[in-house]
PDB file of N, CA and C in Angstrom:
ATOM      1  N   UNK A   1       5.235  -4.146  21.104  1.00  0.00           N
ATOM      2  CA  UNK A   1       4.458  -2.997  21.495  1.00  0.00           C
ATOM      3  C   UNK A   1       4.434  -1.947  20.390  1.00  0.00           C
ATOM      4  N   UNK A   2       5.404  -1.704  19.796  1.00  0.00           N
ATOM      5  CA  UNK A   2       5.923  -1.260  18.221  1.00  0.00           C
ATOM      6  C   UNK A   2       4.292  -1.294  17.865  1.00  0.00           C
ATOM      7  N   UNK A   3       4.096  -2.403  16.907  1.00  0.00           N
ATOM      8  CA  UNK A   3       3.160  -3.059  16.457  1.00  0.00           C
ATOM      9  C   UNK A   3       1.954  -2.148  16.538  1.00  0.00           C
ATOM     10  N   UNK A   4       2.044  -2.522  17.585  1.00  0.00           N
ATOM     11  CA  UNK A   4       0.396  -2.152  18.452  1.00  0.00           C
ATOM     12  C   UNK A   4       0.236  -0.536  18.286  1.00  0.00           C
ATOM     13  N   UNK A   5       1.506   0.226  18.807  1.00  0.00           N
ATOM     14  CA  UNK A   5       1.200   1.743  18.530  1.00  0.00           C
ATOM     15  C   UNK A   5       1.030   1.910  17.015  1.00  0.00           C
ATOM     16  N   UNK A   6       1.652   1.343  16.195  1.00  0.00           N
ATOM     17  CA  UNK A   6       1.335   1.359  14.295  1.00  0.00           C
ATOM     18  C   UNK A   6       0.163   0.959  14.072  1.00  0.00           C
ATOM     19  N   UNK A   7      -0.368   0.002  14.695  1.00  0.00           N
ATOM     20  CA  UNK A   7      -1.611  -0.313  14.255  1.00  0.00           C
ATOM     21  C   UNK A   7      -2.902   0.420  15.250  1.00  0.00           C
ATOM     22  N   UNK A   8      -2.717   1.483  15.557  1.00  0.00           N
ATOM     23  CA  UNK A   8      -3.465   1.751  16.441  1.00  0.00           C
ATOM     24  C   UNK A   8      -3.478   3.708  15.786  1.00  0.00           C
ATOM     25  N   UNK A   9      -2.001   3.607  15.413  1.00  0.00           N
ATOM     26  CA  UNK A   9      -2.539   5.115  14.744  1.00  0.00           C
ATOM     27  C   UNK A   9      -3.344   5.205  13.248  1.00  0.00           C
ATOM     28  N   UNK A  10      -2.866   3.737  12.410  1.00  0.00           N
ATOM     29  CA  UNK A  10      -3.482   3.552  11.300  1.00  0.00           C
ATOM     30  C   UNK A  10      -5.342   3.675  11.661  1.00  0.00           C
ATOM     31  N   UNK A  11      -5.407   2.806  12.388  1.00  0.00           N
ATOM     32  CA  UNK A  11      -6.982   2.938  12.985  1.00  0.00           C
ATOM     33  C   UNK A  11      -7.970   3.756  13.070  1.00  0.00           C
ATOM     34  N   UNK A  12      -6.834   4.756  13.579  1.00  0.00           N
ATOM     35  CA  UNK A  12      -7.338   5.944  14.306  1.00  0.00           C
ATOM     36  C   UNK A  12      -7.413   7.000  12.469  1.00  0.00           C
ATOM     37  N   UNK A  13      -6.412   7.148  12.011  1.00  0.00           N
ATOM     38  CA  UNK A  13      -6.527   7.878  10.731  1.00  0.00           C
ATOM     39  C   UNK A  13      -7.471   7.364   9.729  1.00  0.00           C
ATOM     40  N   UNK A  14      -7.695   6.376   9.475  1.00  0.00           N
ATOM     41  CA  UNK A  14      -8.787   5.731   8.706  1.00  0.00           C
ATOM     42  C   UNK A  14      -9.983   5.221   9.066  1.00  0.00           C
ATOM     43  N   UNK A  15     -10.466   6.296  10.338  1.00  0.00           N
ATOM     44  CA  UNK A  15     -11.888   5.675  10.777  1.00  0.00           C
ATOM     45  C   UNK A  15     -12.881   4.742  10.411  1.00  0.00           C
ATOM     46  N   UNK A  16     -13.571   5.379   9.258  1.00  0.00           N
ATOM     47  CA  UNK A  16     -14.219   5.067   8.355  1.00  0.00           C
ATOM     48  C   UNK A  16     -14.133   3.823   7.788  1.00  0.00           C
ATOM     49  N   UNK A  17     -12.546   3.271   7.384  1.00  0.00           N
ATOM     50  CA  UNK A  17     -12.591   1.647   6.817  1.00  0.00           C
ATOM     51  C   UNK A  17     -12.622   0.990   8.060  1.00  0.00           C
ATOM     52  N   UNK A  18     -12.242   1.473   9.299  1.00  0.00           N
ATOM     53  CA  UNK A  18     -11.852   0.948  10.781  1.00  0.00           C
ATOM     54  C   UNK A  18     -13.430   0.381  10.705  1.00  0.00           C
ATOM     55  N   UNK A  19     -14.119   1.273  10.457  1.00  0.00           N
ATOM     56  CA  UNK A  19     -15.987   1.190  11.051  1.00  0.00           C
ATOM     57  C   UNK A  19     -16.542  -0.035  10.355  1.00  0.00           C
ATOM     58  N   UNK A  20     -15.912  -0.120   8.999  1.00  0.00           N
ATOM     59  CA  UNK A  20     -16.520  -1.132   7.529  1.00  0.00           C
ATOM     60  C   UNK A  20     -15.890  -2.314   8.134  1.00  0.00           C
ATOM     61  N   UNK A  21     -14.719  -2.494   8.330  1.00  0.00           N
ATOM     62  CA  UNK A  21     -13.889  -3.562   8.953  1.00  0.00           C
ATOM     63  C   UNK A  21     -14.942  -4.315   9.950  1.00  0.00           C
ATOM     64  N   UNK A  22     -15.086  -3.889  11.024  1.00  0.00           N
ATOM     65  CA  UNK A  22     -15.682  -4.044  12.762  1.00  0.00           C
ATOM     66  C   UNK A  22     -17.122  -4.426  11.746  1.00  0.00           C
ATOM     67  N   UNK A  23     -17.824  -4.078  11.611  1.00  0.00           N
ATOM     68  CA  UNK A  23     -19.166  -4.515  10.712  1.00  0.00           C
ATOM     69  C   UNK A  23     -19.205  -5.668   9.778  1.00  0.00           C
ATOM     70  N   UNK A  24     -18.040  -5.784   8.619  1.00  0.00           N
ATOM     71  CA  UNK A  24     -18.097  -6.790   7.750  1.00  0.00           C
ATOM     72  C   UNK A  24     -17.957  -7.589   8.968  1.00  0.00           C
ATOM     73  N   UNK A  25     -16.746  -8.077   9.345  1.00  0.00           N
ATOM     74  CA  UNK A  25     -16.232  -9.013  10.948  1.00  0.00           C
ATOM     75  C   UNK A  25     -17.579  -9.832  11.435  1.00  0.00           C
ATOM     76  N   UNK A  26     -18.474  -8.778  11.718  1.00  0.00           N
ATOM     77  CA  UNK A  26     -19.862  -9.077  12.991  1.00  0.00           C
ATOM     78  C   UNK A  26     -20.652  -9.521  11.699  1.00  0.00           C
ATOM     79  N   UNK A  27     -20.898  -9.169  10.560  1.00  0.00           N
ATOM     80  CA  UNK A  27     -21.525  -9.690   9.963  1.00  0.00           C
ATOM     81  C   UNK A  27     -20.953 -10.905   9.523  1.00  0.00           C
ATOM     82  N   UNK A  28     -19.985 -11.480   9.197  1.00  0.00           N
ATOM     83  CA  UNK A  28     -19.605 -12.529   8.655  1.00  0.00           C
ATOM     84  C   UNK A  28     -19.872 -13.794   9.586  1.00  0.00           C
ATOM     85  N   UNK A  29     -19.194 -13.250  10.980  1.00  0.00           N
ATOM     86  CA  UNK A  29     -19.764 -13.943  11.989  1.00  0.00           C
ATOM     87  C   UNK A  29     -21.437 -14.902  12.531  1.00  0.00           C
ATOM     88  N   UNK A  30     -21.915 -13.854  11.988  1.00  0.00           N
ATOM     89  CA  UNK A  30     -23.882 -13.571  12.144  1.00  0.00           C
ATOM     90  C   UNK A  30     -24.002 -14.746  10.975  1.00  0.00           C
ATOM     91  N   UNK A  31     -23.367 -14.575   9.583  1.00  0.00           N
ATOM     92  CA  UNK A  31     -24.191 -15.395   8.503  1.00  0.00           C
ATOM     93  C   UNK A  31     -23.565 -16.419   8.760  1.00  0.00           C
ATOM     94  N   UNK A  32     -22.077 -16.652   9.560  1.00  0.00           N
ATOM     95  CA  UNK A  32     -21.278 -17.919   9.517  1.00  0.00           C
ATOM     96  C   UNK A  32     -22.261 -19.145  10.538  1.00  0.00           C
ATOM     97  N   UNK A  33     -22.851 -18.174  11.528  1.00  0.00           N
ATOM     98  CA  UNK A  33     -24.023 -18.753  12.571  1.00  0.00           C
ATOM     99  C   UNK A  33     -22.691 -19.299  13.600  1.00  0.00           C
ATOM    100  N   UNK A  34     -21.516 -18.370  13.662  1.00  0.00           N
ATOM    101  CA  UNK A  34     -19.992 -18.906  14.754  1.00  0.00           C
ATOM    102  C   UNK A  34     -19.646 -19.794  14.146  1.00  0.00           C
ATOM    103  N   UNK A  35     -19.746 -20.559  13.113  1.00  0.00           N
ATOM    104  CA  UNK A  35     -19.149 -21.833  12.604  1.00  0.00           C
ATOM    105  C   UNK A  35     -17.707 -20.880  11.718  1.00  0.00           C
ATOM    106  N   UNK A  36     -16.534 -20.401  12.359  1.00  0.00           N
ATOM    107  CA  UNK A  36     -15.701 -19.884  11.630  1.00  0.00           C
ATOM    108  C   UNK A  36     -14.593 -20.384  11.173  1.00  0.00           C
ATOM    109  N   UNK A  37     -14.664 -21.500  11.148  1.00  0.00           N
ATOM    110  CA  UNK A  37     -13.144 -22.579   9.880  1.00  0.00           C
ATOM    111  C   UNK A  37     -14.220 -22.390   8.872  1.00  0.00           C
ATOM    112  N   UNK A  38     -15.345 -23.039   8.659  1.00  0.00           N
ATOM    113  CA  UNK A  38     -16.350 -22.903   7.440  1.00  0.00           C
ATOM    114  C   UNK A  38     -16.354 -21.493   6.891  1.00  0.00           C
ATOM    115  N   UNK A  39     -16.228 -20.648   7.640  1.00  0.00           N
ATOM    116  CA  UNK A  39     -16.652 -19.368   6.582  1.00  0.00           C
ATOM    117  C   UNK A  39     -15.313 -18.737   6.345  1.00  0.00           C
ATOM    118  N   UNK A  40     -14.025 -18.965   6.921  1.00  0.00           N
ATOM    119  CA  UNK A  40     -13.016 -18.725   6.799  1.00  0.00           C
ATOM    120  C   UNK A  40     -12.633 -19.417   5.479  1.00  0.00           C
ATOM    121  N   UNK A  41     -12.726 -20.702   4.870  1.00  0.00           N
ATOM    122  CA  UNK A  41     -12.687 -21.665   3.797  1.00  0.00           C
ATOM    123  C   UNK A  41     -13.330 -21.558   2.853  1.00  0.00           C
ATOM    124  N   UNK A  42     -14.849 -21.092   3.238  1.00  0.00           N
ATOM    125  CA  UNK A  42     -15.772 -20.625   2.006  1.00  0.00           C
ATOM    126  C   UNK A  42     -15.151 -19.321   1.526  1.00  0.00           C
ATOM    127  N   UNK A  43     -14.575 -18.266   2.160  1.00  0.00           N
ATOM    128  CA  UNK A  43     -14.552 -16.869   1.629  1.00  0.00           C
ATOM    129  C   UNK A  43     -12.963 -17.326   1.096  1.00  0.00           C
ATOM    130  N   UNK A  44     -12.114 -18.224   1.096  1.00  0.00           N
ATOM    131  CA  UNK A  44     -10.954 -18.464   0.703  1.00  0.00           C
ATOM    132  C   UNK A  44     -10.778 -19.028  -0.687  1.00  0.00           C
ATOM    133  N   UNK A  45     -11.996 -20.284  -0.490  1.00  0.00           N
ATOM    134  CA  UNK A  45     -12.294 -20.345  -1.999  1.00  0.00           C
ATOM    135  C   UNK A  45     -12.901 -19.680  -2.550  1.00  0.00           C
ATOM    136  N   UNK A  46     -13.751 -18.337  -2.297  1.00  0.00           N
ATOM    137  CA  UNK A  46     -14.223 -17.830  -3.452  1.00  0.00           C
ATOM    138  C   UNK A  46     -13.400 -16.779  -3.687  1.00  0.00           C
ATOM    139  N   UNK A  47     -12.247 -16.620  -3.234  1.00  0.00           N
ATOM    140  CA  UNK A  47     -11.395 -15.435  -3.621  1.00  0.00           C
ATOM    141  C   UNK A  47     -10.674 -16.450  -4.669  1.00  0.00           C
ATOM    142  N   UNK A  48     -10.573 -17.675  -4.574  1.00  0.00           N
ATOM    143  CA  UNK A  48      -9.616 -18.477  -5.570  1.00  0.00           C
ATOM    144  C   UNK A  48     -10.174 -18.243  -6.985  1.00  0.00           C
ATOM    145  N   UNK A  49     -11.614 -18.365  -6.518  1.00  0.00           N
ATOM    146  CA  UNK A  49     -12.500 -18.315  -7.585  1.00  0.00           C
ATOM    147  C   UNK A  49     -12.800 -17.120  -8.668  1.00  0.00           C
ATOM    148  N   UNK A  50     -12.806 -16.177  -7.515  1.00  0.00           N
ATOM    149  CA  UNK A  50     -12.570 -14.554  -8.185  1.00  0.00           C
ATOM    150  C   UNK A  50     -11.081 -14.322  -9.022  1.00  0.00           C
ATOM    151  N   UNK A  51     -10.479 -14.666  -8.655  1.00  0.00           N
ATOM    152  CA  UNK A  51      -8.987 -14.706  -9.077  1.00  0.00           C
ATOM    153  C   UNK A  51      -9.038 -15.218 -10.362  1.00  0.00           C
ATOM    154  N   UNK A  52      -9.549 -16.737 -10.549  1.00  0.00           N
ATOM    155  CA  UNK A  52      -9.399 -17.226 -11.501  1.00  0.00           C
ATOM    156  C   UNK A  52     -10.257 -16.920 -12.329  1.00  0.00           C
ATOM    157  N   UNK A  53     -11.535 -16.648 -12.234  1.00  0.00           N
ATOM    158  CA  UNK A  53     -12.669 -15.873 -12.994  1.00  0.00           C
ATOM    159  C   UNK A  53     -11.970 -14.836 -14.362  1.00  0.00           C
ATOM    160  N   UNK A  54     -11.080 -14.073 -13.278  1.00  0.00           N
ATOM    161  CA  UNK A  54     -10.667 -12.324 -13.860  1.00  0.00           C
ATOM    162  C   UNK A  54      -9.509 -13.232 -14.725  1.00  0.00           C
ATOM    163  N   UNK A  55      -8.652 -13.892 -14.206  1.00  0.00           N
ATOM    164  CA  UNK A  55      -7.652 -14.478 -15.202  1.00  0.00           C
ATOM    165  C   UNK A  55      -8.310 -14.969 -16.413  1.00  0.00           C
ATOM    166  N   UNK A  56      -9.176 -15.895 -16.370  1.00  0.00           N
ATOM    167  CA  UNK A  56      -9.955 -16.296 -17.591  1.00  0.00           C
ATOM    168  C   UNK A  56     -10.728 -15.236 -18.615  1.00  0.00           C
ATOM    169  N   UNK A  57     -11.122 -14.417 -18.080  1.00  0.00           N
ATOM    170  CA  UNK A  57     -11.971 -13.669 -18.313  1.00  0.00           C
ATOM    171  C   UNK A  57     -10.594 -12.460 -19.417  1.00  0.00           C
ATOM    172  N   UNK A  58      -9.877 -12.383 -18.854  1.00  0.00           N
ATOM    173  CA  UNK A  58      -8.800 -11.932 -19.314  1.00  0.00           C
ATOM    174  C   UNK A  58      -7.917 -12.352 -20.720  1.00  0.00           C
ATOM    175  N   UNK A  59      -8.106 -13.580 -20.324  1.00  0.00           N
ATOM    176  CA  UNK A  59      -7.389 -14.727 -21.306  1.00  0.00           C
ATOM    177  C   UNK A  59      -7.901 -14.564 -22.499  1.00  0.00           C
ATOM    178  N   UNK A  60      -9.612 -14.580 -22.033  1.00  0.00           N
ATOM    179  CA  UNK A  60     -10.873 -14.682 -23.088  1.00  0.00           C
ATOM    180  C   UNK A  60     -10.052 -13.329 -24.016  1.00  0.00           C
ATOM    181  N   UNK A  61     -10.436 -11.837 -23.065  1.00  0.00           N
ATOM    182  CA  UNK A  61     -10.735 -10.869 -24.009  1.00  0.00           C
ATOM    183  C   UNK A  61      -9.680 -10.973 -25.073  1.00  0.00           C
ATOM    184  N   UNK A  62      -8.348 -11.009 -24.502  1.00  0.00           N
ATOM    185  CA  UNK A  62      -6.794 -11.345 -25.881  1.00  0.00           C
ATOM    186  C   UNK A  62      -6.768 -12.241 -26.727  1.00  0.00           C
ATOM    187  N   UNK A  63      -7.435 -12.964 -26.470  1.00  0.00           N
ATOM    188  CA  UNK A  63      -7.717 -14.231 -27.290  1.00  0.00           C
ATOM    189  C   UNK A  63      -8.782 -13.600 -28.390  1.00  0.00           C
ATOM    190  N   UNK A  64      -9.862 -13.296 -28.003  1.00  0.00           N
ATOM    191  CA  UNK A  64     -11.135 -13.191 -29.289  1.00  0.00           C
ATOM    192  C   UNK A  64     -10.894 -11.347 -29.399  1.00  0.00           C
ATOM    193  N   UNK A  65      -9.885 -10.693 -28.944  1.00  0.00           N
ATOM    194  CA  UNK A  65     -10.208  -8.941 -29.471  1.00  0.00           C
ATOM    195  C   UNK A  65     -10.134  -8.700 -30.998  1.00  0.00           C
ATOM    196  N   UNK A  66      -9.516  -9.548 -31.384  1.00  0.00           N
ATOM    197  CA  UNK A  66      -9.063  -9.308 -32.820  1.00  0.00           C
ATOM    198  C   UNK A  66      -7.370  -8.678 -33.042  1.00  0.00           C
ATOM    199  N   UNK A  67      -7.344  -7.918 -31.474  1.00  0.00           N
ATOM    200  CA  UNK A  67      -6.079  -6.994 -31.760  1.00  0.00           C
ATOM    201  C   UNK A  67      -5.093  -7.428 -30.906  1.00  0.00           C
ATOM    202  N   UNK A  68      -4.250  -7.265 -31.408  1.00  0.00           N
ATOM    203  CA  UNK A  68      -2.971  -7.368 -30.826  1.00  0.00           C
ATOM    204  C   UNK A  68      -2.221  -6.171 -29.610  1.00  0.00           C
ATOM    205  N   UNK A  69      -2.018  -6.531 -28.570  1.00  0.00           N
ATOM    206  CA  UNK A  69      -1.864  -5.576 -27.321  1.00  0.00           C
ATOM    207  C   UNK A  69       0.173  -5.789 -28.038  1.00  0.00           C
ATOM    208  N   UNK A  70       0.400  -4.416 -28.123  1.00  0.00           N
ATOM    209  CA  UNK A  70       2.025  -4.142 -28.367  1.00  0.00           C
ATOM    210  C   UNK A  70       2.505  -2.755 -27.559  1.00  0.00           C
ATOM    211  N   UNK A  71       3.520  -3.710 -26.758  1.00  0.00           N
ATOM    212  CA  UNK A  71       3.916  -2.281 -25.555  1.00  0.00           C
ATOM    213  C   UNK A  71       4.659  -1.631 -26.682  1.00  0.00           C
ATOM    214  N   UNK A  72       4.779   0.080 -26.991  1.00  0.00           N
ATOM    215  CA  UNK A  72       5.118   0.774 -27.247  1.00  0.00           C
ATOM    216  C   UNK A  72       6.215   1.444 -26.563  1.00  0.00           C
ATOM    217  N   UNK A  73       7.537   1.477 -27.462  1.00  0.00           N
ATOM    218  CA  UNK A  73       8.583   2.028 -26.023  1.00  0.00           C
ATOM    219  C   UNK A  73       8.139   3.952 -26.058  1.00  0.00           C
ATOM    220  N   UNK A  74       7.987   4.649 -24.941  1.00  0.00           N
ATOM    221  CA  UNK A  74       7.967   5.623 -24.662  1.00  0.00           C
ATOM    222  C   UNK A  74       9.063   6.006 -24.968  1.00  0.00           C
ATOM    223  N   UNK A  75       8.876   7.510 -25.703  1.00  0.00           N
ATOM    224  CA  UNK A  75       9.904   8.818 -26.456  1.00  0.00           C
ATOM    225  C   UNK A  75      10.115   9.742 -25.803  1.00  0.00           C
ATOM    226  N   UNK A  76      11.043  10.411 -24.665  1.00  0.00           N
ATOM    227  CA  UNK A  76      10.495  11.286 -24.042  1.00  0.00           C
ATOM    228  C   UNK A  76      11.455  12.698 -25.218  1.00  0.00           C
ATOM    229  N   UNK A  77      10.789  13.383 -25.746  1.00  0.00           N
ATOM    230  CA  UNK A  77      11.777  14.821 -26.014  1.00  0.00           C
ATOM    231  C   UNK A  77      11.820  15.477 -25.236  1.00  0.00           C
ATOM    232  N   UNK A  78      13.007  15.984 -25.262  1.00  0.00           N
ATOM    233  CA  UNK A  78      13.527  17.225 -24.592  1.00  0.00           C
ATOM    234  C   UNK A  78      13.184  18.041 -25.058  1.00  0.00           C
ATOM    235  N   UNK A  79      12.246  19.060 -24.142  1.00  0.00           N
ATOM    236  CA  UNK A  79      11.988  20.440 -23.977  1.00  0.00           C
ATOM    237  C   UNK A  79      12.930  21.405 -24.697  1.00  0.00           C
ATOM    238  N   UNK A  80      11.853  22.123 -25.883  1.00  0.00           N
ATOM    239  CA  UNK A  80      12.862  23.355 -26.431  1.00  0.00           C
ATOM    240  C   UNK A  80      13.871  24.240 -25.600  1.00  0.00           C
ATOM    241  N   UNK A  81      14.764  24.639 -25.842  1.00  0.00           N
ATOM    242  CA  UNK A  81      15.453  25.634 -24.841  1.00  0.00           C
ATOM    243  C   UNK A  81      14.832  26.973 -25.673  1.00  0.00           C
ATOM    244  N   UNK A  82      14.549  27.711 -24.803  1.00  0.00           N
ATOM    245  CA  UNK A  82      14.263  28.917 -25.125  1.00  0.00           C
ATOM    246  C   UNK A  82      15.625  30.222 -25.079  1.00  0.00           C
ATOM    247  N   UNK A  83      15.917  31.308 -25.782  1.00  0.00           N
ATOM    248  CA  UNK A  83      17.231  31.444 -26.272  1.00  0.00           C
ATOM    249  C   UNK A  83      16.692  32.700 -24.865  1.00  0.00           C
ATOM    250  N   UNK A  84      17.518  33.175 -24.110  1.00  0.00           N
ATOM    251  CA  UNK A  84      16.793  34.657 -22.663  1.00  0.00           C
ATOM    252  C   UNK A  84      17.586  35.231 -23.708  1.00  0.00           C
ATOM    253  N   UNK A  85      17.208  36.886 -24.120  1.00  0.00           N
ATOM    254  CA  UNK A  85      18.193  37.876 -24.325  1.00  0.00           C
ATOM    255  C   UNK A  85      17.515  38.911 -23.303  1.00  0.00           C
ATOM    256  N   UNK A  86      19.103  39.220 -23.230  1.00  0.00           N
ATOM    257  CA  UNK A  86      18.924  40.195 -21.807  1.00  0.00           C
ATOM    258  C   UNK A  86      19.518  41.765 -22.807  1.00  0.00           C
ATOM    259  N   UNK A  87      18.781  42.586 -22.231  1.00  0.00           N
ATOM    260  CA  UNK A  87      18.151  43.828 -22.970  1.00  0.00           C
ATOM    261  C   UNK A  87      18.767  44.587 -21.602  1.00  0.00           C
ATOM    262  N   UNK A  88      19.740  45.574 -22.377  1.00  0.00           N
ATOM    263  CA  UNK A  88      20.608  46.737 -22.359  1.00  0.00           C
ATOM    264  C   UNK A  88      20.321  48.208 -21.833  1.00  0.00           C
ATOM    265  N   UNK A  89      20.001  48.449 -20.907  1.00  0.00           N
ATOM    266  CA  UNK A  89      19.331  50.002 -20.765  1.00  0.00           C
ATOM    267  C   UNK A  89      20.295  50.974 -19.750  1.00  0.00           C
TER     268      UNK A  89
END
């Protein structure tokens, strides 16, 4: 029951993707024509596909940039101290 109240206030705070959600759903449904193992499998492989696309695509750019990607270790300095003089009256 946990569950259900968490997922029910998330809902409620993020209307808006709540609304996109309920729509993609009915639409996927509509183009699947109810056949839903098929469109569940089609949208599974093309996320495999997207995945592997961006990996390649990735591979590509390091491969032909010309340049060499080198992590740089971060320097942090320490902040000047500033000297307070405290003034006498």
């Amino acid at each position: 029951m946990e569950f259900f109240n968490k997922l029910g206030k998330v809902l409620a705070k993020k209307m808006d993707l709540t609304i996109m959600f309920i729509a993609a759903f009915i639409l996927f449904i509509y183009f699947t024509e109810g056949d839903l193992i098929a469109g569940v499998l089609t949208a599974f492989f093309a996320l495999i596909m997207y995945v592997s696309a961006t990996l390649l695509y990735q591979e590509y750019k390091q491969m032909y940039s010309g340049k060499t990607v080198v992590a740089k270790p971060v320097v942090k300095k320490a902040p000047a101290k500033k000297s307070a003089k405290k003034s006498k009256k």
